[in-house]
PDB file of N, CA and C in Angstrom:
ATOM      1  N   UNK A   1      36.634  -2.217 142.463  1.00  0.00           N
ATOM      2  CA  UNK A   1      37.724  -3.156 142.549  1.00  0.00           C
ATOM      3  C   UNK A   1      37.235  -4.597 142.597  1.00  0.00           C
ATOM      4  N   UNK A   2      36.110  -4.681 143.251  1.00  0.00           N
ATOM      5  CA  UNK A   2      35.729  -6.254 143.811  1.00  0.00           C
ATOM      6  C   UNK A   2      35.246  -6.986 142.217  1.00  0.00           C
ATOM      7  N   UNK A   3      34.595  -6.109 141.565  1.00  0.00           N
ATOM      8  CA  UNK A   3      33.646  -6.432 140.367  1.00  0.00           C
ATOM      9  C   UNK A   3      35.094  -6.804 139.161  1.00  0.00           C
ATOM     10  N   UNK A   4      35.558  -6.046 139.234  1.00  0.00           N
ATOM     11  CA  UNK A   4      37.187  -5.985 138.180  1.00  0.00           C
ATOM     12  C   UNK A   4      37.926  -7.665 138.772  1.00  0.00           C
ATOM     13  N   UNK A   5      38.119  -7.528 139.920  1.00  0.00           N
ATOM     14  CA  UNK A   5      38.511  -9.165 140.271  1.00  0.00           C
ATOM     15  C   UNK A   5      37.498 -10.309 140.041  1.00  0.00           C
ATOM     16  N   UNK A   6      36.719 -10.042 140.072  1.00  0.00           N
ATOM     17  CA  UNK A   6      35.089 -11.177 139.677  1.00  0.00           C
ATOM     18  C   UNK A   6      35.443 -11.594 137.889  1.00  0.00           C
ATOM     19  N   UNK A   7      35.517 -10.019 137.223  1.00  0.00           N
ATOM     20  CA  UNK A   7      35.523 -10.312 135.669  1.00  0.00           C
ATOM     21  C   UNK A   7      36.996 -11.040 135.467  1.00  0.00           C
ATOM     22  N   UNK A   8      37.951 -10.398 136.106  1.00  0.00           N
ATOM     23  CA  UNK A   8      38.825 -11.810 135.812  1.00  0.00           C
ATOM     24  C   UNK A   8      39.290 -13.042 135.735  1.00  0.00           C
ATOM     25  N   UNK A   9      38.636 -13.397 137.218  1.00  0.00           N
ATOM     26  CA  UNK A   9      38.282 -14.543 137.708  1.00  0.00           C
ATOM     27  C   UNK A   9      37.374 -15.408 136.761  1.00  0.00           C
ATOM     28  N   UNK A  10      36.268 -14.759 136.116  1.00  0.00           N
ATOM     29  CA  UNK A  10      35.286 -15.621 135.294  1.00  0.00           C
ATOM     30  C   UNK A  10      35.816 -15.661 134.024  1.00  0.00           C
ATOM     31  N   UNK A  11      36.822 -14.866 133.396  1.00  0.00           N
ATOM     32  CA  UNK A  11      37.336 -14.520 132.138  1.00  0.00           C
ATOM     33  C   UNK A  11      38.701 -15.847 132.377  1.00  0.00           C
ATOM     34  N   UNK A  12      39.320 -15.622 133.550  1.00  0.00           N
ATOM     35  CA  UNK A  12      40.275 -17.413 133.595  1.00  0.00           C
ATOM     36  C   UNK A  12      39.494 -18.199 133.582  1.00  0.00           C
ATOM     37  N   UNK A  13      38.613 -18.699 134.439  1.00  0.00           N
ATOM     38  CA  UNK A  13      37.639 -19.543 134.098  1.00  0.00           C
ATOM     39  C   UNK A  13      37.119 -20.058 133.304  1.00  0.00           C
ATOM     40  N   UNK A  14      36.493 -19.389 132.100  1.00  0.00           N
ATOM     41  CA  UNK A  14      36.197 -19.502 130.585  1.00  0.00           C
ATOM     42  C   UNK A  14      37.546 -19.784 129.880  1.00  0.00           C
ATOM     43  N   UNK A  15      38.587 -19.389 129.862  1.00  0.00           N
ATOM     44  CA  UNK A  15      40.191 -20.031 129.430  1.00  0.00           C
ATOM     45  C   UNK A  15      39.989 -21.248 129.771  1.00  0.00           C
ATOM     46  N   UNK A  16      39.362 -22.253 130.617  1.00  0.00           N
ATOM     47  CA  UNK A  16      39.492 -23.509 131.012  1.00  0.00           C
ATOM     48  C   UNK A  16      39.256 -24.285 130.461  1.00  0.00           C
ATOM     49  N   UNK A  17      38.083 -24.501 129.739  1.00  0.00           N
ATOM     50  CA  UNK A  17      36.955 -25.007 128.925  1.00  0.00           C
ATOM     51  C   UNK A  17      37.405 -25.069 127.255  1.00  0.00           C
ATOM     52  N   UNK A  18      37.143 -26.052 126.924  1.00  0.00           N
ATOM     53  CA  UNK A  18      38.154 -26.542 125.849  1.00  0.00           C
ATOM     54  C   UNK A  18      36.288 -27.424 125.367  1.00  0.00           C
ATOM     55  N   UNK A  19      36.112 -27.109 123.850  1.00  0.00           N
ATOM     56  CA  UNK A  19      35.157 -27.706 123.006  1.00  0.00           C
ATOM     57  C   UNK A  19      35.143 -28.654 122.312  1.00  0.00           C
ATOM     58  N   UNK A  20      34.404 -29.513 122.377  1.00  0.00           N
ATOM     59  CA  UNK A  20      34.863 -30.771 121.578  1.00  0.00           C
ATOM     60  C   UNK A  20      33.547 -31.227 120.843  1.00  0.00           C
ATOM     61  N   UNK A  21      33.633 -31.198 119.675  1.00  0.00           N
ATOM     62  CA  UNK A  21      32.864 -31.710 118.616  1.00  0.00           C
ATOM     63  C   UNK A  21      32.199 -33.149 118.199  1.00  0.00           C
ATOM     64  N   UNK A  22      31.061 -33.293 118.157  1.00  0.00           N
ATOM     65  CA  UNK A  22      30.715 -34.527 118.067  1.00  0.00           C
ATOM     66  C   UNK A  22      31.009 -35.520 117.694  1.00  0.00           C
ATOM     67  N   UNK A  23      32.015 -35.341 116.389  1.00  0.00           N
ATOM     68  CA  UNK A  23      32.696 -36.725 115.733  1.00  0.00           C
ATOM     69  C   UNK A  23      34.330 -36.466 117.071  1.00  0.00           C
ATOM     70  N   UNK A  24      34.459 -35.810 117.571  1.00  0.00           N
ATOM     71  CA  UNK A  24      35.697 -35.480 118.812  1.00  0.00           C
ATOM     72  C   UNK A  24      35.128 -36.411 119.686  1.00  0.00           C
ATOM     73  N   UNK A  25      33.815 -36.499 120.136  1.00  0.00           N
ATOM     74  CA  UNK A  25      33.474 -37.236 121.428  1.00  0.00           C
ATOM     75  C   UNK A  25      32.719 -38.530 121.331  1.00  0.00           C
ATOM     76  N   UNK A  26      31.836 -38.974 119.986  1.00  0.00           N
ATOM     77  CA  UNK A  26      31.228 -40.004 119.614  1.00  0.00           C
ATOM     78  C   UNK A  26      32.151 -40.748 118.556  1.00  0.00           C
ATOM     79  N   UNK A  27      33.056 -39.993 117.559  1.00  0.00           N
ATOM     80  CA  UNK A  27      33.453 -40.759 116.070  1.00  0.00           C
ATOM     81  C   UNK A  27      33.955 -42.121 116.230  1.00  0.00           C
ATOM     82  N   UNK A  28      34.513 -41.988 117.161  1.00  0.00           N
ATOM     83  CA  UNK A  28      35.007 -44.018 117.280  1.00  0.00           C
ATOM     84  C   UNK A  28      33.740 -44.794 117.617  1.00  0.00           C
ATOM     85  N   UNK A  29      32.770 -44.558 119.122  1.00  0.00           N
ATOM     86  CA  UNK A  29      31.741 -44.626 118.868  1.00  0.00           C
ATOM     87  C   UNK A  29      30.871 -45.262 118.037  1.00  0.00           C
ATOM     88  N   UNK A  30      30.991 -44.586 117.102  1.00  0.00           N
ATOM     89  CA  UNK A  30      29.644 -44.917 116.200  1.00  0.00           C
ATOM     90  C   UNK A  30      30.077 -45.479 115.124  1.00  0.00           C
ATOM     91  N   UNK A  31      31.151 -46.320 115.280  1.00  0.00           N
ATOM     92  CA  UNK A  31      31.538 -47.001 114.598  1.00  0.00           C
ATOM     93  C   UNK A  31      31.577 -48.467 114.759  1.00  0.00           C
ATOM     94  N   UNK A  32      30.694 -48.178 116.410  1.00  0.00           N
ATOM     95  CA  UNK A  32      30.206 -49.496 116.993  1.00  0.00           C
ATOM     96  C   UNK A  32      29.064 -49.473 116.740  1.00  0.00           C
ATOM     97  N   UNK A  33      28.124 -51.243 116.123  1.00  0.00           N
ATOM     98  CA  UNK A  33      27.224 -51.209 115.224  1.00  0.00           C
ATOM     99  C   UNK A  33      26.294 -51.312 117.236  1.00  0.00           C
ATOM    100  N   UNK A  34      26.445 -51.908 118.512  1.00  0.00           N
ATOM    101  CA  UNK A  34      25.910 -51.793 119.456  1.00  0.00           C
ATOM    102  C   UNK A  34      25.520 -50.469 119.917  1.00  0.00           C
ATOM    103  N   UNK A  35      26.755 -49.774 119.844  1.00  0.00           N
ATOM    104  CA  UNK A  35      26.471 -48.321 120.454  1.00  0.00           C
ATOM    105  C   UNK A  35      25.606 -47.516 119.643  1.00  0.00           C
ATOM    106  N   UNK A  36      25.323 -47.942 117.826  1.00  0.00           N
ATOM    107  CA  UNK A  36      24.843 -46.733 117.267  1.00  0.00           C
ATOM    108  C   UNK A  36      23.528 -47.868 117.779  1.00  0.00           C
ATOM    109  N   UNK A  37      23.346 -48.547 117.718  1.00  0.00           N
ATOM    110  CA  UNK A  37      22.023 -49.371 117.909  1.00  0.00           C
ATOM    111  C   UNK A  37      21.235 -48.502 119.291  1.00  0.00           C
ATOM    112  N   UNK A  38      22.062 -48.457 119.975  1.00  0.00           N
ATOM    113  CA  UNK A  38      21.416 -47.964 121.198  1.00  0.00           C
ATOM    114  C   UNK A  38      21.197 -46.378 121.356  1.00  0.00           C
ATOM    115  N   UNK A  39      22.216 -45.535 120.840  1.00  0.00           N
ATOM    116  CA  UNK A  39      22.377 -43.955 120.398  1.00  0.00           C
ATOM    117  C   UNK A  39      20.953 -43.919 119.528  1.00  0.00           C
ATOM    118  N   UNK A  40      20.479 -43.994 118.765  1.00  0.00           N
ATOM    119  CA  UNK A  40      19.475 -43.973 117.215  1.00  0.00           C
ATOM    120  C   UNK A  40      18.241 -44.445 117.929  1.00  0.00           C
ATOM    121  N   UNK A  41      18.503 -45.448 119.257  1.00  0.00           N
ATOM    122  CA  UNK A  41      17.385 -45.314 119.844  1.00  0.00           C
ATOM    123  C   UNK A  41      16.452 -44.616 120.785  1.00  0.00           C
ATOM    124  N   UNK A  42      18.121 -43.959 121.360  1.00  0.00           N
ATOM    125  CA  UNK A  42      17.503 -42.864 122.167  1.00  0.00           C
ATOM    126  C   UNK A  42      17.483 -42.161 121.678  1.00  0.00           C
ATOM    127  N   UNK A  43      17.712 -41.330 120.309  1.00  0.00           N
ATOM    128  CA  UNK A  43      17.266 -40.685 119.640  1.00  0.00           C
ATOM    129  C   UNK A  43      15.930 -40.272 119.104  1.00  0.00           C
ATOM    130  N   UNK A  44      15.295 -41.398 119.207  1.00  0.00           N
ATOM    131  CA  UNK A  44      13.986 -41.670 118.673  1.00  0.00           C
ATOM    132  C   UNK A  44      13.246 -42.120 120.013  1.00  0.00           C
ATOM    133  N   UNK A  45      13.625 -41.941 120.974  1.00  0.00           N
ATOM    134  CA  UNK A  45      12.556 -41.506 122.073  1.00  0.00           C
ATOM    135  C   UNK A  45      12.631 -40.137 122.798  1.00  0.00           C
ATOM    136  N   UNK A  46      13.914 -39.566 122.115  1.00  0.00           N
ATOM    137  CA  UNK A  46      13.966 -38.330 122.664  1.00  0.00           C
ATOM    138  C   UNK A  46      13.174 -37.589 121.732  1.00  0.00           C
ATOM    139  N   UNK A  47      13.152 -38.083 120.212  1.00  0.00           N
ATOM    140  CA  UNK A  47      12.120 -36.851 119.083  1.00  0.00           C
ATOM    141  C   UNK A  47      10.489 -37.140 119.718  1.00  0.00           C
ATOM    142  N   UNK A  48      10.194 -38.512 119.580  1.00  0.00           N
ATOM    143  CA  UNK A  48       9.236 -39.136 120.212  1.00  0.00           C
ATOM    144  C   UNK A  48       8.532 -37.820 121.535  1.00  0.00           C
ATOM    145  N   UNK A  49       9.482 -37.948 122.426  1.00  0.00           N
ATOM    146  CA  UNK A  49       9.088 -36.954 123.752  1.00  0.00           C
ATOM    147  C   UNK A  49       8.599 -35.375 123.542  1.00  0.00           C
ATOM    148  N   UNK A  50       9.706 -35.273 122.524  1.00  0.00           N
ATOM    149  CA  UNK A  50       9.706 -33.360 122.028  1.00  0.00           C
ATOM    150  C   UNK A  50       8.522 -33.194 121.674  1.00  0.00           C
ATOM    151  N   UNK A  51       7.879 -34.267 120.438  1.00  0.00           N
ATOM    152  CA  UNK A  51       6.581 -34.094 119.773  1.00  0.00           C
ATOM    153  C   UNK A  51       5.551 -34.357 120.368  1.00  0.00           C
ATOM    154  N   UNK A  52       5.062 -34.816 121.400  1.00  0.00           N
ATOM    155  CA  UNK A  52       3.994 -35.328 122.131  1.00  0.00           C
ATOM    156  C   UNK A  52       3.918 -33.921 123.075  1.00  0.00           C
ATOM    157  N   UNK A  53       5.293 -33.266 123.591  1.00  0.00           N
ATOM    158  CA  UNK A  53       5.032 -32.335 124.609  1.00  0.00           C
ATOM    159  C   UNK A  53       4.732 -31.020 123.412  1.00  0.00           C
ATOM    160  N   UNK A  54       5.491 -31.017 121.854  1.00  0.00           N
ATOM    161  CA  UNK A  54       5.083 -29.748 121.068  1.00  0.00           C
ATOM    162  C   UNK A  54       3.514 -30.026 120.565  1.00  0.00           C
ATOM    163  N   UNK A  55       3.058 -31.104 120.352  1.00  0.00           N
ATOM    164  CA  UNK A  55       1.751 -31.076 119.983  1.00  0.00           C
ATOM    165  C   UNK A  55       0.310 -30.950 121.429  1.00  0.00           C
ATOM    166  N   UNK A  56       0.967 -31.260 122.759  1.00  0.00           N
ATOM    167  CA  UNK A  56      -0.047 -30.568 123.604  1.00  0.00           C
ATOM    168  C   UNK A  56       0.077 -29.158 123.874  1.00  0.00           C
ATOM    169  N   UNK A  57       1.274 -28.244 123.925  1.00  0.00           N
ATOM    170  CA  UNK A  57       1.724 -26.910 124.241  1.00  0.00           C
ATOM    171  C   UNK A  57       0.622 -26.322 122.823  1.00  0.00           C
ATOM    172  N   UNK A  58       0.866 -27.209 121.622  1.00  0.00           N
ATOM    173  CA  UNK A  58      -0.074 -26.407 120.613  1.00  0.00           C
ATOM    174  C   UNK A  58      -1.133 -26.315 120.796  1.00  0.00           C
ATOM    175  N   UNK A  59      -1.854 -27.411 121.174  1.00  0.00           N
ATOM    176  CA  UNK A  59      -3.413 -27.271 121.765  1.00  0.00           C
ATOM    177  C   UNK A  59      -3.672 -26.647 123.172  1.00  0.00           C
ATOM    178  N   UNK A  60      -2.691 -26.198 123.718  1.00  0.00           N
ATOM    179  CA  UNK A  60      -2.523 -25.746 125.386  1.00  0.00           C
ATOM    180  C   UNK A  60      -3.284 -26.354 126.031  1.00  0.00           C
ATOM    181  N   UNK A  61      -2.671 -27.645 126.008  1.00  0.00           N
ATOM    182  CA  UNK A  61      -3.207 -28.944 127.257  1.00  0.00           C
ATOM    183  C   UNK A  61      -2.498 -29.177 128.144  1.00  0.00           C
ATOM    184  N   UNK A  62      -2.757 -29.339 129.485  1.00  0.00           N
ATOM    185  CA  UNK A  62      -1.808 -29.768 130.170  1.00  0.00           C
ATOM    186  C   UNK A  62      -1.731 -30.946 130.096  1.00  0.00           C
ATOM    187  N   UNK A  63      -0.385 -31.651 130.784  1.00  0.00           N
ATOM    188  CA  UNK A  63      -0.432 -32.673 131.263  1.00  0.00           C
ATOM    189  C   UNK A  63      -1.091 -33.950 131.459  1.00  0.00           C
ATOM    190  N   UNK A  64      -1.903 -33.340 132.343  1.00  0.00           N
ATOM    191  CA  UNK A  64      -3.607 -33.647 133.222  1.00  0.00           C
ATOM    192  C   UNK A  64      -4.453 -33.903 132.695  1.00  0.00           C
ATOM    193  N   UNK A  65      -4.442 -32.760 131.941  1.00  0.00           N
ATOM    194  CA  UNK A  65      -5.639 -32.879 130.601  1.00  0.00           C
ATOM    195  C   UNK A  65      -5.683 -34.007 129.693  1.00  0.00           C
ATOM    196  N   UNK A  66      -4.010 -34.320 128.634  1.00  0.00           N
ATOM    197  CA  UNK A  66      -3.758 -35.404 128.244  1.00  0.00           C
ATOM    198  C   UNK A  66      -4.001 -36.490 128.702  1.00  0.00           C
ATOM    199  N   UNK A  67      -3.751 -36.668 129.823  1.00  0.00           N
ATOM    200  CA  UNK A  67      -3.577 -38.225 130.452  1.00  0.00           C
ATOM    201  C   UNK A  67      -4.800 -38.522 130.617  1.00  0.00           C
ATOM    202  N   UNK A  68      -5.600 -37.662 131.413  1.00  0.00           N
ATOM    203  CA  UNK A  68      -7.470 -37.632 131.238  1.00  0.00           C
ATOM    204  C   UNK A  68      -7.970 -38.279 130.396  1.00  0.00           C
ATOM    205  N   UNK A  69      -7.488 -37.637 129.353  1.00  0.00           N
ATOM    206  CA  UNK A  69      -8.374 -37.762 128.154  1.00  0.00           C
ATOM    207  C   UNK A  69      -7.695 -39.245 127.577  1.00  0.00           C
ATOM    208  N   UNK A  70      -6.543 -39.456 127.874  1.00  0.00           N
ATOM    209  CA  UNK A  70      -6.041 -40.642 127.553  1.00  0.00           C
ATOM    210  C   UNK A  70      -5.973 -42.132 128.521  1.00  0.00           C
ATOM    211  N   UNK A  71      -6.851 -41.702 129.777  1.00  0.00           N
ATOM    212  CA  UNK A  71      -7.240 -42.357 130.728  1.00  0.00           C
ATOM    213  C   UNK A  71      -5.453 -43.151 131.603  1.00  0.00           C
ATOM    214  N   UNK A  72      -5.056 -42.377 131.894  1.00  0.00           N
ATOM    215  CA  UNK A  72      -3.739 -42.593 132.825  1.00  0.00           C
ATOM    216  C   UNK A  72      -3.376 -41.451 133.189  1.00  0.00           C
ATOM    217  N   UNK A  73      -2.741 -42.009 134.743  1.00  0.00           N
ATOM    218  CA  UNK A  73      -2.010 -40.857 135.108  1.00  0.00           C
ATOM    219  C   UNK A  73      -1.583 -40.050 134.755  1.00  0.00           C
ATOM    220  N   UNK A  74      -1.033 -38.568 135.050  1.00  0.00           N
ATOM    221  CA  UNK A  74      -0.390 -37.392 134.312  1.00  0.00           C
ATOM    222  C   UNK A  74       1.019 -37.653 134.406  1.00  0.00           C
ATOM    223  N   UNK A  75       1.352 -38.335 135.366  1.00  0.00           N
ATOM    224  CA  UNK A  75       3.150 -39.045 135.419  1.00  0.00           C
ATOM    225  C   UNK A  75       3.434 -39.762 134.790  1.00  0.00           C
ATOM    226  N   UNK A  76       2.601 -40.120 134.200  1.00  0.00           N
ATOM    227  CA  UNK A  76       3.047 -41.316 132.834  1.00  0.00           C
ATOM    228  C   UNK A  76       3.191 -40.205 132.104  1.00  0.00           C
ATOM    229  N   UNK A  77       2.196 -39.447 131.610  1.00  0.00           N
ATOM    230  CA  UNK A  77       2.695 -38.252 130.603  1.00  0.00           C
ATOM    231  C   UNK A  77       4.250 -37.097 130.685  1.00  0.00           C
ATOM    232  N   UNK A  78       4.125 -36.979 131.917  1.00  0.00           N
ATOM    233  CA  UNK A  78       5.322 -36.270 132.227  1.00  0.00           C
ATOM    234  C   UNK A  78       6.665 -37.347 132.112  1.00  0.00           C
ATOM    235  N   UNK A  79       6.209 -38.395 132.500  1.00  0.00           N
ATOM    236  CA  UNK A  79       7.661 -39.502 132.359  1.00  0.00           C
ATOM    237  C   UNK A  79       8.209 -39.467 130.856  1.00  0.00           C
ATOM    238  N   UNK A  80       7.054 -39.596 130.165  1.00  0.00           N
ATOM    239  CA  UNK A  80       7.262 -39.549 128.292  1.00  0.00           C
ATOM    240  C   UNK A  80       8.207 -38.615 127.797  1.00  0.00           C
ATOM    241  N   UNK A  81       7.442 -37.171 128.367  1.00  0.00           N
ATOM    242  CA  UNK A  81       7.588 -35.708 127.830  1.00  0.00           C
ATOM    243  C   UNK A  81       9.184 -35.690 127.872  1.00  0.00           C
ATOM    244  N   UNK A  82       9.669 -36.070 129.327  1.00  0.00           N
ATOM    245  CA  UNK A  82      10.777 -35.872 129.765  1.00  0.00           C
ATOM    246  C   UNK A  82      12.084 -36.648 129.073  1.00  0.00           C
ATOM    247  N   UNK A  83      11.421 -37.319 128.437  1.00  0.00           N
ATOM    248  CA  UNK A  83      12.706 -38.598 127.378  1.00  0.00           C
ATOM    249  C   UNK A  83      13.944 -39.417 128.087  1.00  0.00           C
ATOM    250  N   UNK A  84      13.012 -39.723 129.538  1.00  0.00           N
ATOM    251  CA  UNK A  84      14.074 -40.321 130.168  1.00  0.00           C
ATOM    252  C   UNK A  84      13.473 -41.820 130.318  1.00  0.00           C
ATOM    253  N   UNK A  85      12.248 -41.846 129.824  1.00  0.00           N
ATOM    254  CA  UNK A  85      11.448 -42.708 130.522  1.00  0.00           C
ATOM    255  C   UNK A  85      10.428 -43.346 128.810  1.00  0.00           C
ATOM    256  N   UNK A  86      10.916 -45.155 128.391  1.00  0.00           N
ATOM    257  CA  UNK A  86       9.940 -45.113 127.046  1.00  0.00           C
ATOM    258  C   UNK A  86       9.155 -45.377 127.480  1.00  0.00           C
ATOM    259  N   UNK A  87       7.971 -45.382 126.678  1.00  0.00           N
ATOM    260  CA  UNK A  87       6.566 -45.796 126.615  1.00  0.00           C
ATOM    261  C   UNK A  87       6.038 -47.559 125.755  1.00  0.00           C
ATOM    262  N   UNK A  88       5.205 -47.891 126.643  1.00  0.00           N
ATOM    263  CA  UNK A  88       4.804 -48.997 126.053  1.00  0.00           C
ATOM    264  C   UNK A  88       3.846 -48.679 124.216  1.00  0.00           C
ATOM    265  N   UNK A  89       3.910 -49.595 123.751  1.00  0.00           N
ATOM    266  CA  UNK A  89       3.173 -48.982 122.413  1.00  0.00           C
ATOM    267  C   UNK A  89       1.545 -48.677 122.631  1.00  0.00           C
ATOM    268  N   UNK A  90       0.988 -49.493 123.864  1.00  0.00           N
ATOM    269  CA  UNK A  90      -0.625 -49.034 124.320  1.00  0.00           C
ATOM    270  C   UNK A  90      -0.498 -47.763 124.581  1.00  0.00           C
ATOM    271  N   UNK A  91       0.576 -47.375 125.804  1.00  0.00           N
ATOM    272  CA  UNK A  91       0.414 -45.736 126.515  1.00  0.00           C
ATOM    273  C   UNK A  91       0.193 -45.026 125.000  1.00  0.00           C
ATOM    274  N   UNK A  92       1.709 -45.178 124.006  1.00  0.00           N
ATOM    275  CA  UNK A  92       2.288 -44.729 122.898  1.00  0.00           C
ATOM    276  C   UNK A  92       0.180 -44.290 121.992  1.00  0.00           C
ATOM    277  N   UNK A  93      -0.177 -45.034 122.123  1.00  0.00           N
ATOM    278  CA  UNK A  93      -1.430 -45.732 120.973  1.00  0.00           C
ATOM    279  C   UNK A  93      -2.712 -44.125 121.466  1.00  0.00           C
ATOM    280  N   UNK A  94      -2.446 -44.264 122.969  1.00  0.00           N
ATOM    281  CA  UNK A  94      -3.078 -43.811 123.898  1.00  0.00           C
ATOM    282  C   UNK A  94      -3.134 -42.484 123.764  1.00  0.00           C
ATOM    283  N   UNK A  95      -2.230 -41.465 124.111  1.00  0.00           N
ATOM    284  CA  UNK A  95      -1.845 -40.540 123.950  1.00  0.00           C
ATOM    285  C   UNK A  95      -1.766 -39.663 122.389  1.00  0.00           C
ATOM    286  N   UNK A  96      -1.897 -41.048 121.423  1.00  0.00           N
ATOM    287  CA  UNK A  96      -1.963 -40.343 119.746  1.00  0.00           C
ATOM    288  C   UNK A  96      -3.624 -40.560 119.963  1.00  0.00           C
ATOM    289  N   UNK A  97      -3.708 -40.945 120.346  1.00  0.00           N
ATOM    290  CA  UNK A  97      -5.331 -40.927 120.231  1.00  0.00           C
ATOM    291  C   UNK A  97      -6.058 -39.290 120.733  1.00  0.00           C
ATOM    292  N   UNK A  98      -5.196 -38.965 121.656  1.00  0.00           N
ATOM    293  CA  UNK A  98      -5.843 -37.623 122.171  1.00  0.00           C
ATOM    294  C   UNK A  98      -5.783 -36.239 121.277  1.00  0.00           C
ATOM    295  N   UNK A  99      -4.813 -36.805 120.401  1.00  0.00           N
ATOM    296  CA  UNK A  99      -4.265 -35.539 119.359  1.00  0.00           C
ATOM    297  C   UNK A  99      -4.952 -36.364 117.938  1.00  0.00           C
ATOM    298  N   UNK A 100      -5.453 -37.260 118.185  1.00  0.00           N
ATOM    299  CA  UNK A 100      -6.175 -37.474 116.689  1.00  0.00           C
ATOM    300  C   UNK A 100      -5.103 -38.035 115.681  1.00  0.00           C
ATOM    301  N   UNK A 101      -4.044 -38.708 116.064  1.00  0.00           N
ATOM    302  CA  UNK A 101      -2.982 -39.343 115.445  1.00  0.00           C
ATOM    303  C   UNK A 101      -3.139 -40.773 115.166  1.00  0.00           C
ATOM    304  N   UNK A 102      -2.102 -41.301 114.920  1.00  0.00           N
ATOM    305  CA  UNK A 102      -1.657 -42.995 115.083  1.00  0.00           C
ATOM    306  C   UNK A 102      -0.252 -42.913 114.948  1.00  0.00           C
ATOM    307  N   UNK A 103       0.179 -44.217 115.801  1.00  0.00           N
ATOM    308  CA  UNK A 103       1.259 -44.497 115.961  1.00  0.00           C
ATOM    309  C   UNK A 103       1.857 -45.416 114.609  1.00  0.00           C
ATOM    310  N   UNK A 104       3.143 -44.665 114.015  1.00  0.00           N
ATOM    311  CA  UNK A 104       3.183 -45.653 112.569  1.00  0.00           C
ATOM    312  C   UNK A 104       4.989 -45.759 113.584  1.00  0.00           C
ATOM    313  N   UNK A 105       5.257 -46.648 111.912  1.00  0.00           N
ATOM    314  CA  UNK A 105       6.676 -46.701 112.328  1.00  0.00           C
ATOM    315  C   UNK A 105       7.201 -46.465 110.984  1.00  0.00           C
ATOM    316  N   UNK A 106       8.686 -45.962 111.215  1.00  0.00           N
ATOM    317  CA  UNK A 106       9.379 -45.267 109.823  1.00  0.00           C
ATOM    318  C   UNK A 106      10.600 -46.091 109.826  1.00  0.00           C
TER     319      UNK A 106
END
């Protein structure tokens, strides 16, 4: 009985929740030349973050290891990884250096 009242309870629950689509929640938005200015940028520190943390997971480096080798803290690395936090273009310079990269711009 208890489990039968649980599934209903979570089955109204899910009735609640209503989806809304990206041009639903941004389309006016980005029709501001400020807001896409600033959206496109965090965009590009969030790809920025993904790739720095997918190219050490490929070499199975930690953190620690990176920053070591890139002579700074591992919280600077984790601040990056995390895409909440940009990087100066030295750290930026720093860190491509450990993976044998360079920093370009597109």
């Amino acid at each position: 009985m208890k489990n039968e009242s649980k599934r209903k309870q979570n089955t109204a629950t899910k009735k609640q929740f209503k989806t809304y689509s990206f041009n639903n929640v941004f389309g006016k938005d980005l029709k501001s030349d400020k807001f896409k200015k600033v959206y496109y940028r965090e965009l590009v520190r969030l790809r920025l973050a993904r790739q720095i943390r997918e190219m050490r997971t490929a070499k199975k480096l930690t953190q620690k290891a990176v920053a070591q080798k890139a002579k700074m803290p591992q919280s600077v690395v984790a601040r990056i990884e995390s895409g909440k936090h940009s990087a100066s273009l030295d750290t930026l310079e720093r860190i491509a250096h450990v993976f044998n990269k360079e920093v370009q711009f597109v």
